[in-house]
Structure formats: C-alpha cells, structure tokens
N, C-alpha and C. Protein backbone atom coordinates (compact mmCIF):
# COMPACT_ATOMS: atom_id res chain seq x y z
N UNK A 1 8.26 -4.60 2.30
CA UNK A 1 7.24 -4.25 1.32
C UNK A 1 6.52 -5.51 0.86
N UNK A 2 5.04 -5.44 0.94
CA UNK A 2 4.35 -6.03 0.34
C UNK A 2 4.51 -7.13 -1.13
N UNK A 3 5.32 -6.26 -1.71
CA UNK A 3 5.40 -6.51 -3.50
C UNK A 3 6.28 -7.63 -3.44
N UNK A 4 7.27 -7.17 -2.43
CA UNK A 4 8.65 -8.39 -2.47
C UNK A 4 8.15 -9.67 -1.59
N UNK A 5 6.81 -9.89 -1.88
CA UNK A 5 6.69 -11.16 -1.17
C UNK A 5 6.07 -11.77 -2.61
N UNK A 6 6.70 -12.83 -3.05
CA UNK A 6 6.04 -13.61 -3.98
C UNK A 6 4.90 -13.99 -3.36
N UNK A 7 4.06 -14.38 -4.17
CA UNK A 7 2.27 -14.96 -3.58
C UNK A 7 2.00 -14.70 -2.55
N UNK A 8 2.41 -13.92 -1.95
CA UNK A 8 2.06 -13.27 -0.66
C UNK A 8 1.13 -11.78 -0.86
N UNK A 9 1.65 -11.19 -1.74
CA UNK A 9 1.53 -9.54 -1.76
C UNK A 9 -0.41 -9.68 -2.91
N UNK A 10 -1.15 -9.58 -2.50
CA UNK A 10 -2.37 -9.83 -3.46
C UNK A 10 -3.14 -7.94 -3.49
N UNK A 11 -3.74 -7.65 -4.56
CA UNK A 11 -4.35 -6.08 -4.31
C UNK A 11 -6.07 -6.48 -4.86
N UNK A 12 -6.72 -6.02 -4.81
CA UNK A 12 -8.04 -5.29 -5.09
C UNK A 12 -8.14 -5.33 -6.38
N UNK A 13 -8.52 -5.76 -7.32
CA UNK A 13 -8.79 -5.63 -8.92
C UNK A 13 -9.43 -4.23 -8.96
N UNK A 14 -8.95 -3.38 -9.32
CA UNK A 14 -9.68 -1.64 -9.74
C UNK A 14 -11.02 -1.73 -10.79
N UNK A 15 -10.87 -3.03 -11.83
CA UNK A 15 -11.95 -2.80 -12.53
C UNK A 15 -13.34 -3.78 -12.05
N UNK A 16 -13.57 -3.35 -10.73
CA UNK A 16 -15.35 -3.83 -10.35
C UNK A 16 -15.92 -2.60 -10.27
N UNK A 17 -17.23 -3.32 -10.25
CA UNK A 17 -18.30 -2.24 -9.95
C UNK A 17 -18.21 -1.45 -8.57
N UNK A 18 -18.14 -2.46 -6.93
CA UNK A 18 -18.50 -2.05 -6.16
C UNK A 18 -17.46 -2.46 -5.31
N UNK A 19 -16.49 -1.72 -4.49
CA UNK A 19 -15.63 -2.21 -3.25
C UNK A 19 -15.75 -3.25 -2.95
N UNK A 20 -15.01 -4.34 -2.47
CA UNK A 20 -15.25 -5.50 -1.99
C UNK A 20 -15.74 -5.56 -0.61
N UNK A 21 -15.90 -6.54 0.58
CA UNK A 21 -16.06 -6.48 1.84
C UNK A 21 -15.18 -7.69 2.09
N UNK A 22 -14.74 -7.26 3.66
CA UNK A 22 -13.84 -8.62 4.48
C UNK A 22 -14.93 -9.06 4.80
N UNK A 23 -14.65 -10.15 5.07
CA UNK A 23 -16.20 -11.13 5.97
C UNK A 23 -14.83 -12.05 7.09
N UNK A 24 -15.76 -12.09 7.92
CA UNK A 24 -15.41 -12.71 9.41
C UNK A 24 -15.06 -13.84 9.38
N UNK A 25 -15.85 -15.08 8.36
CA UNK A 25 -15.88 -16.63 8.05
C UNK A 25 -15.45 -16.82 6.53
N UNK A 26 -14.68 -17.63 5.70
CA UNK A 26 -14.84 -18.04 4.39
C UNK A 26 -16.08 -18.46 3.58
N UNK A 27 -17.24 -17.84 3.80
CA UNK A 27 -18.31 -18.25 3.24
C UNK A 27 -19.12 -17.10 3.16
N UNK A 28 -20.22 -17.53 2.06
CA UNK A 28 -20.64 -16.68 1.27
C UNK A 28 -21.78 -15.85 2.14
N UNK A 29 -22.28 -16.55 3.43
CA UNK A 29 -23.59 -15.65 4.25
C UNK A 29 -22.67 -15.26 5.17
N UNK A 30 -21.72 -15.39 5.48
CA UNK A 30 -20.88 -14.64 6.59
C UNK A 30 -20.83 -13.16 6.13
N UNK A 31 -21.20 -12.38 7.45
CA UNK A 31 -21.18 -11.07 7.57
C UNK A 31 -20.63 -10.50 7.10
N UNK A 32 -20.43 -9.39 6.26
CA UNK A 32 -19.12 -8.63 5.94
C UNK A 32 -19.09 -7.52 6.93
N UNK A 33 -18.01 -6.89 7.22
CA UNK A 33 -17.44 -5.78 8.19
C UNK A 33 -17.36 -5.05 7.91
N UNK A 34 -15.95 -4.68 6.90
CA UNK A 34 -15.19 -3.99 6.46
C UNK A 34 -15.24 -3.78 4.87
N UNK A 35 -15.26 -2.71 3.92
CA UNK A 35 -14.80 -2.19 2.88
C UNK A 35 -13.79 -1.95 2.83
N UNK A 36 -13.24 -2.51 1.45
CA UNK A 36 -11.82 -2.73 1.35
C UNK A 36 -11.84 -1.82 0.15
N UNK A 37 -10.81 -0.88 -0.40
CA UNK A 37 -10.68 -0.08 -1.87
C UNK A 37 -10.40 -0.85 -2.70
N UNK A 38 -10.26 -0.20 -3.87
CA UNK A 38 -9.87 -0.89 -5.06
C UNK A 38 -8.41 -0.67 -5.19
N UNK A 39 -7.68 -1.55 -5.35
CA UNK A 39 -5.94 -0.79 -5.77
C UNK A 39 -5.24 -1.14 -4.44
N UNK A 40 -6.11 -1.47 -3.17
CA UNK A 40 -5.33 -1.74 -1.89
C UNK A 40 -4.52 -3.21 -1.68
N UNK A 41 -3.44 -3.01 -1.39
CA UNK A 41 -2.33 -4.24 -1.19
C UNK A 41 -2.77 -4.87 0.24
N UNK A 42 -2.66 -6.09 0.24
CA UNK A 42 -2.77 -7.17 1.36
C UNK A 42 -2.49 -8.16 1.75
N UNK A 43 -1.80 -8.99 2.30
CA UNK A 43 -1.10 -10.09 2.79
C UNK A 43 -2.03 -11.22 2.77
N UNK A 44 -1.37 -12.53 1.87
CA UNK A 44 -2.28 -13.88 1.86
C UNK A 44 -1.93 -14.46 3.17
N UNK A 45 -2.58 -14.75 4.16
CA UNK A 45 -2.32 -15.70 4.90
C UNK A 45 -2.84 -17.03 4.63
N UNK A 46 -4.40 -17.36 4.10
CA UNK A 46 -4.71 -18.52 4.06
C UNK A 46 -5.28 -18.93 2.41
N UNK A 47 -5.89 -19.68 2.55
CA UNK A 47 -6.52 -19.72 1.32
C UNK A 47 -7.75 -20.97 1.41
N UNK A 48 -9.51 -20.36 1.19
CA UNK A 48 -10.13 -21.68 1.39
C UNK A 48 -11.55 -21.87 0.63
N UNK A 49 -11.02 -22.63 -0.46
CA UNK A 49 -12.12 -22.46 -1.21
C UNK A 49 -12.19 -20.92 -2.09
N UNK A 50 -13.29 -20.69 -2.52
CA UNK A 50 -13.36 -19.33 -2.75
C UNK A 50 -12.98 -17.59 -2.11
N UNK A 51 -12.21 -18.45 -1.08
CA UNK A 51 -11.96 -17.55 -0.26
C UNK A 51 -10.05 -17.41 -0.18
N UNK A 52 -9.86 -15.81 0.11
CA UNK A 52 -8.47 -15.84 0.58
C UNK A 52 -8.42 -15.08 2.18
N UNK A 53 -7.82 -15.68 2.80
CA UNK A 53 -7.43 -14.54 4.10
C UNK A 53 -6.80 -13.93 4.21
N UNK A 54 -6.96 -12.48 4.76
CA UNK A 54 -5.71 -11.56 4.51
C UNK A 54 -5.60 -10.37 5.29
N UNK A 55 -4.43 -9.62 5.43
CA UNK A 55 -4.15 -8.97 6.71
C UNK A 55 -4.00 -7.43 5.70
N UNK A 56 -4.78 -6.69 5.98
CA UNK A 56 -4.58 -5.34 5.75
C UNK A 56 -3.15 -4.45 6.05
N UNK A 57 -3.13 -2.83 5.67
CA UNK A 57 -1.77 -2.52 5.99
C UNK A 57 -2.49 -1.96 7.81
N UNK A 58 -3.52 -2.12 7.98
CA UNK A 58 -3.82 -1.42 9.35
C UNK A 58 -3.81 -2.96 10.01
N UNK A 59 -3.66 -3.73 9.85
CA UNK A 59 -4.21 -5.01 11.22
C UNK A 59 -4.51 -6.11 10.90
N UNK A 60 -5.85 -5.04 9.81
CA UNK A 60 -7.33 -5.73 10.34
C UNK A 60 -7.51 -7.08 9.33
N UNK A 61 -7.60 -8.26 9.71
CA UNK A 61 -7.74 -9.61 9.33
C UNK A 61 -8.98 -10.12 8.79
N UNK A 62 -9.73 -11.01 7.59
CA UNK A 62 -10.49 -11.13 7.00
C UNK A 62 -10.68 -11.67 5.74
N UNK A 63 -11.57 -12.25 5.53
CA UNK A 63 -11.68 -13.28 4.26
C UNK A 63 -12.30 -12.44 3.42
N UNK A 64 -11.74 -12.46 1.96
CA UNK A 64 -12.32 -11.86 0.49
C UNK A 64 -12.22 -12.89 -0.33
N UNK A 65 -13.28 -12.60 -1.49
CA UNK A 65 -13.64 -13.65 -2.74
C UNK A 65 -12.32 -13.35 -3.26
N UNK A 66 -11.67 -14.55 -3.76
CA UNK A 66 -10.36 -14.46 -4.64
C UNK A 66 -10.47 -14.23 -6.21
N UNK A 67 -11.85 -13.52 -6.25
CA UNK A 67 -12.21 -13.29 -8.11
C UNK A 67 -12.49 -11.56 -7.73
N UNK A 68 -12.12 -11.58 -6.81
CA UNK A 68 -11.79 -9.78 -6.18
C UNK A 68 -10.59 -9.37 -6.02
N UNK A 69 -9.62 -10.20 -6.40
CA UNK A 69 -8.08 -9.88 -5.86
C UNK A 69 -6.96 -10.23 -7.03
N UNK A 70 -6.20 -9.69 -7.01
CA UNK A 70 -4.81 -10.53 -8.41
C UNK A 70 -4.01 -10.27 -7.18
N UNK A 71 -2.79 -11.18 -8.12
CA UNK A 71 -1.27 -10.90 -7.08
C UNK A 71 -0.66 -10.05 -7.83
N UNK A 72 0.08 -8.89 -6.61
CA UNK A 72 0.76 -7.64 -7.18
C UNK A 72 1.51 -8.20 -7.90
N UNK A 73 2.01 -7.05 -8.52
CA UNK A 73 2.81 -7.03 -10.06
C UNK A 73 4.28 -6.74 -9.29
C-alpha cells in the first residue's frame, strides 16, 4: 500500500478548482497528457524543481506541480 511508504505515498489536494494534468517534461510549457482526479494516490519517484514525478496506480508515469499534491496521511 501506497500510505505505508513514508514520502513516497503523495495524493491530489481535493480543494482546487480544476484536475491537475501529468506533463511529459518538469516544466511549465511541457505538454500535459493525462488528467489526474482529485483524492488520487501516487508514487514519488523524483523530484525537480517545481515539479514531482510520479507513477500512477495504472503505470502511467509523469510530472505534476508539487502545489497540486500533499503527502498521504
């Protein structure tokens, strides 16, 4: 489980306006792909700059703004 990873386990902050997106590169004109929910759990792999990398429960791999994310409780 996700949760039992200290600083590992990060989710979706529920209180934004609008879903977040993965983007392909750590930067801010890099494409986004994917919509991510609010409340969804995800694995830190990296961390760069304003950016975290992280592995969904399906796979899928990708950088989000880290002022979009807390670490699970």
């Amino acid at each position: 489980m996700l949760s039992q990873l200290p600083g590992k386990c990060w989710v979706v902050k529920k209180d934004l306006s609008k879903s977040p997106r993965l983007r392909d590169l750590p930067h801010r004109d890099a494409q986004p792909f994917k919509a991510v929910s609010q409340g969804e759990q995800m694995l830190k792999l990296d961390d760069k700059g304003d950016f975290l990398k992280v592995k969904l429960s399906d796979d899928t791999e990708g950088w989000i703004f880290v002022d979009q994310v807390q670490l699970c409780d």
